[in-house]
N, C-alpha and C. Protein backbone atom coordinates (compact mmCIF):
# COMPACT_ATOMS: atom_id res chain seq x y z
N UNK A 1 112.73 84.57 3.50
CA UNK A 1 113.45 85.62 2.79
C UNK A 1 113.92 85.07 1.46
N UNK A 2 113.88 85.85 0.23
CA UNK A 2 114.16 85.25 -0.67
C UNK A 2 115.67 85.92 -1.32
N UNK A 3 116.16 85.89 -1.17
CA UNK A 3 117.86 85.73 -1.97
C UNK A 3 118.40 85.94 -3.47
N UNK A 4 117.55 86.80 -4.42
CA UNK A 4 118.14 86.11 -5.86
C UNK A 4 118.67 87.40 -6.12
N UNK A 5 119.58 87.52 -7.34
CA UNK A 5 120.11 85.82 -7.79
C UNK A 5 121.27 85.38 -6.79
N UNK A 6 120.92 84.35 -6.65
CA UNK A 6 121.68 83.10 -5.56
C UNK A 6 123.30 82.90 -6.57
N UNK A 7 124.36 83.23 -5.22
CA UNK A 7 125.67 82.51 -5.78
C UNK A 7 125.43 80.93 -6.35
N UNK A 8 126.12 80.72 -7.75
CA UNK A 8 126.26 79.44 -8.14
C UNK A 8 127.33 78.54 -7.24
N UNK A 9 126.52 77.32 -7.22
CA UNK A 9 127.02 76.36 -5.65
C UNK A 9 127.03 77.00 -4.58
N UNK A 10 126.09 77.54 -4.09
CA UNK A 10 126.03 78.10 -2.80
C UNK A 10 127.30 79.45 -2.36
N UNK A 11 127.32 79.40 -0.76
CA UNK A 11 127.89 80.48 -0.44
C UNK A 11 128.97 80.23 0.47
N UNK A 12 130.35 80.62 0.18
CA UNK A 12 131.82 79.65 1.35
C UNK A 12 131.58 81.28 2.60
N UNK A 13 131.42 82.31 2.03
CA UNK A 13 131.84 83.28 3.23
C UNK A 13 130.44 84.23 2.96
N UNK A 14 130.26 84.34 4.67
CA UNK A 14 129.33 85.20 5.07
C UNK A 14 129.36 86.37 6.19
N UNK A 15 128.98 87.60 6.36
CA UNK A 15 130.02 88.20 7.18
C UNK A 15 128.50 89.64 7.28
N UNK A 16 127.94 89.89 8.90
CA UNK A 16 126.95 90.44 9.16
C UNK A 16 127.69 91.87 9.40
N UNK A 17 127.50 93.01 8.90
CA UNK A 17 127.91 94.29 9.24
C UNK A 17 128.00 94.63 11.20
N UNK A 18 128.96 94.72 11.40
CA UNK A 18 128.67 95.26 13.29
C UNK A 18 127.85 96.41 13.23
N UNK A 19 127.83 97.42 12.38
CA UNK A 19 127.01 98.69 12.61
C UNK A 19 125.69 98.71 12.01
N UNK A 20 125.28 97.69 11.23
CA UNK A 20 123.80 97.25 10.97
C UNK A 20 123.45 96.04 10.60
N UNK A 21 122.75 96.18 11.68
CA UNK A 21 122.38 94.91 11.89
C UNK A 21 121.22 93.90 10.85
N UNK A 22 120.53 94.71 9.78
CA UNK A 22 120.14 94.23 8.57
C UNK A 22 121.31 94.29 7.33
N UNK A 23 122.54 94.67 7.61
CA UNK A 23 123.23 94.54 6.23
C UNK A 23 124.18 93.37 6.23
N UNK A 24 124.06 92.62 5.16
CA UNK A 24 125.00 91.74 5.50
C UNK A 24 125.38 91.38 4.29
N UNK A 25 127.14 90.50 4.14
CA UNK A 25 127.56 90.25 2.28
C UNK A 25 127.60 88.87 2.45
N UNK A 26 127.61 88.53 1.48
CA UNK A 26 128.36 87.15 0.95
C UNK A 26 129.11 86.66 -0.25
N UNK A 27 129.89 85.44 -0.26
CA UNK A 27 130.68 85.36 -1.80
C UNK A 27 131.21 83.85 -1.76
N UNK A 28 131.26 83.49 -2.95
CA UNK A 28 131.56 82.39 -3.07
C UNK A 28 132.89 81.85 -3.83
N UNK A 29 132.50 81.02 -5.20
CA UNK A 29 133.93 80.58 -5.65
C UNK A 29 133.32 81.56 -7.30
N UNK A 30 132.50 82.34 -7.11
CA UNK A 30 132.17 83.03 -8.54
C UNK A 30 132.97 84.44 -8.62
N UNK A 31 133.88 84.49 -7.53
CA UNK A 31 134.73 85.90 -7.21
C UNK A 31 133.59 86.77 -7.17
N UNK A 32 132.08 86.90 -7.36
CA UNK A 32 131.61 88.27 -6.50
C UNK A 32 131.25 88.22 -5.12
N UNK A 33 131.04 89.66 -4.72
CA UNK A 33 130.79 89.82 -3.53
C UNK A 33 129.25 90.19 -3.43
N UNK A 34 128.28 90.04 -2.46
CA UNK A 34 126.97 90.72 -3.08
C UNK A 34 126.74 90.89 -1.58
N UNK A 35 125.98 91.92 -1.70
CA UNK A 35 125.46 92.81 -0.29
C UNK A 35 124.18 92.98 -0.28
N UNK A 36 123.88 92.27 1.02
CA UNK A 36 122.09 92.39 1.04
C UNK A 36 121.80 93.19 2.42
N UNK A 37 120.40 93.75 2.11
CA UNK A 37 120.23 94.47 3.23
C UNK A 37 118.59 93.24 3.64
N UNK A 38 118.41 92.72 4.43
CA UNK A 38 117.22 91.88 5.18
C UNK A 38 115.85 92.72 4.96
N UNK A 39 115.68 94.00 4.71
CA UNK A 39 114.75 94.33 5.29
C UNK A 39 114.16 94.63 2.94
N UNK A 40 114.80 94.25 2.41
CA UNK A 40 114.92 94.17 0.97
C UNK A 40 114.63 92.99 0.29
N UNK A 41 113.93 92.07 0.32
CA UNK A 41 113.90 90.25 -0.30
C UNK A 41 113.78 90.32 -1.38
N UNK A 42 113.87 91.37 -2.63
CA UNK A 42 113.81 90.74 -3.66
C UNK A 42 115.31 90.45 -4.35
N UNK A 43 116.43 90.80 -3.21
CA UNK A 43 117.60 90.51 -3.95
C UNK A 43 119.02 90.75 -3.48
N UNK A 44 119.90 91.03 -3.71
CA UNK A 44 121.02 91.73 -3.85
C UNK A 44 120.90 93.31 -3.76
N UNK A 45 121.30 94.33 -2.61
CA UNK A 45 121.61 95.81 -3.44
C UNK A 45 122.61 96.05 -4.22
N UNK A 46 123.62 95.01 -4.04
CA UNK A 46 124.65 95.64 -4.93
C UNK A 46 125.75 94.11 -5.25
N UNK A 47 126.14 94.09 -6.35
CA UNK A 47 127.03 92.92 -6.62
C UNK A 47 128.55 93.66 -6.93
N UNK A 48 130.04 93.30 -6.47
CA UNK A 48 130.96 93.48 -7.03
C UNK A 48 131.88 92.46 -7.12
N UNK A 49 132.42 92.39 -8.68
CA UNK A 49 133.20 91.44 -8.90
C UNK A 49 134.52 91.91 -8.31
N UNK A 50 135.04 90.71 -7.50
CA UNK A 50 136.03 91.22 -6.52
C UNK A 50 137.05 90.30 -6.54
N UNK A 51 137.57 89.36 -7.54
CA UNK A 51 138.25 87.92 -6.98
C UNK A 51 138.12 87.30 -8.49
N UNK A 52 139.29 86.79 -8.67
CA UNK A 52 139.28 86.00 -10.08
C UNK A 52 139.19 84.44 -9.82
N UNK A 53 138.73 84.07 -9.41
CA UNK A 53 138.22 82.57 -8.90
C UNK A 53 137.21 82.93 -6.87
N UNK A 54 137.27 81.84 -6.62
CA UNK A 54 136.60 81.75 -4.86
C UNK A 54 136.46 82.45 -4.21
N UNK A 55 136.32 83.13 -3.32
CA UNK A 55 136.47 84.46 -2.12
C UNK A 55 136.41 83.24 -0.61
N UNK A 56 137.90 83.57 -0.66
CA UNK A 56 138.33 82.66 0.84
C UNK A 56 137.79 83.46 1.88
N UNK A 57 138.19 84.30 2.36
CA UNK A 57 137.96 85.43 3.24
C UNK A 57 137.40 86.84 3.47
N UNK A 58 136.39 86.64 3.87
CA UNK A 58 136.07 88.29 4.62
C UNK A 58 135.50 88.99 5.59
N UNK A 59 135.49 90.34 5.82
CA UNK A 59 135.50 90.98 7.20
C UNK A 59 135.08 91.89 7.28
N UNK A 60 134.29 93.00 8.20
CA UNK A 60 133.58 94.27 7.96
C UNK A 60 135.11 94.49 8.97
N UNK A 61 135.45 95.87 8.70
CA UNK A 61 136.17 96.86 9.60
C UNK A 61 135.32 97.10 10.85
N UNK A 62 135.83 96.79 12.30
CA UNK A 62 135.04 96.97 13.47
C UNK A 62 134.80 98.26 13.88
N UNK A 63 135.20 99.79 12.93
CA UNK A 63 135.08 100.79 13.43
C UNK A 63 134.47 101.80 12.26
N UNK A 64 135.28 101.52 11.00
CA UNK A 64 135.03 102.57 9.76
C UNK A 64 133.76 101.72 9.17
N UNK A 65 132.23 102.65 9.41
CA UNK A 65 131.29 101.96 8.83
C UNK A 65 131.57 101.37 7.20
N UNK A 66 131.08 100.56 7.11
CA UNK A 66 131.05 99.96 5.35
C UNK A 66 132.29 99.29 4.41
N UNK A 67 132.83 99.39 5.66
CA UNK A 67 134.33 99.29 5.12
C UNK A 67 134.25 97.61 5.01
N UNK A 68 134.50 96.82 3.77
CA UNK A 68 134.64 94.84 3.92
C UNK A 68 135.94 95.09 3.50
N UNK A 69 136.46 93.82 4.08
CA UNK A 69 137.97 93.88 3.27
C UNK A 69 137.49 92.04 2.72
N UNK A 70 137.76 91.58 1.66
CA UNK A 70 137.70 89.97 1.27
C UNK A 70 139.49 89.92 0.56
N UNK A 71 139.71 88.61 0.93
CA UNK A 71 140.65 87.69 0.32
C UNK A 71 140.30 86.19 -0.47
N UNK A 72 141.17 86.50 -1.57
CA UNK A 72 140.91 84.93 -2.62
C UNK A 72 141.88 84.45 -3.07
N UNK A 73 141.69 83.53 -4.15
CA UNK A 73 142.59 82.21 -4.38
C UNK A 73 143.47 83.09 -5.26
N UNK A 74 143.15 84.23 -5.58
CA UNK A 74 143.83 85.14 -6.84
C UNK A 74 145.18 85.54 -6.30
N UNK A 75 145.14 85.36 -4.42
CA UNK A 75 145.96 86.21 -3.65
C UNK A 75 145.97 87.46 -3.59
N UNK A 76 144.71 88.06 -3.76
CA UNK A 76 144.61 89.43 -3.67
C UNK A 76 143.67 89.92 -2.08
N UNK A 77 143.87 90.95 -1.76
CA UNK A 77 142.99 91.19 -0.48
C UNK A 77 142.50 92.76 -1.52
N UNK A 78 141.22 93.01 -0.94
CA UNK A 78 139.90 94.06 -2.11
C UNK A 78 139.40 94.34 -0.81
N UNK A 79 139.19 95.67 -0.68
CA UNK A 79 138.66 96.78 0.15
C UNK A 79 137.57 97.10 -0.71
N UNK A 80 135.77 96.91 -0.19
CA UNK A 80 134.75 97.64 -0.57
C UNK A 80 134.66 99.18 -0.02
């Protein structure tokens, strides 16, 4: 599977959707968030800048589809 464009220095948080099972985000210390769907390799569907430095933390909501919540070094918590 190919990935681009790839977070700079890799990726600290990764987090698989419970309600589909091809969607999944990730984010690093570049404060975006980027959402890939598996069954898509040429990339990213969607990038949001979410975090003014790292993205420590994040989470899909276990009930409201689509719902991520992430936390960062900014001290902010960001609802997609």
């Amino acid at each position: 599977m190919y990935l681009a464009p790839a977070h700079d220095g890799g990726v600290s948080q990764l987090a698989f959707s419970p309600h589909d099972k091809d969607i999944f985000a990730s984010a690093n210390g570049d404060g975006f968030v980027r959402m890939y769907d598996r069954r898509n390799s040429v990339g990213p569907v969607s990038q949001f800048y979410m975090h003014e430095g790292p993205v420590y933390a994040m989470a899909w909501h276990p009930h409201n589809r689509g719902l991520l919540a992430t936390g960062g070094r900014d001290k902010a918590i960001c609802f997609l």
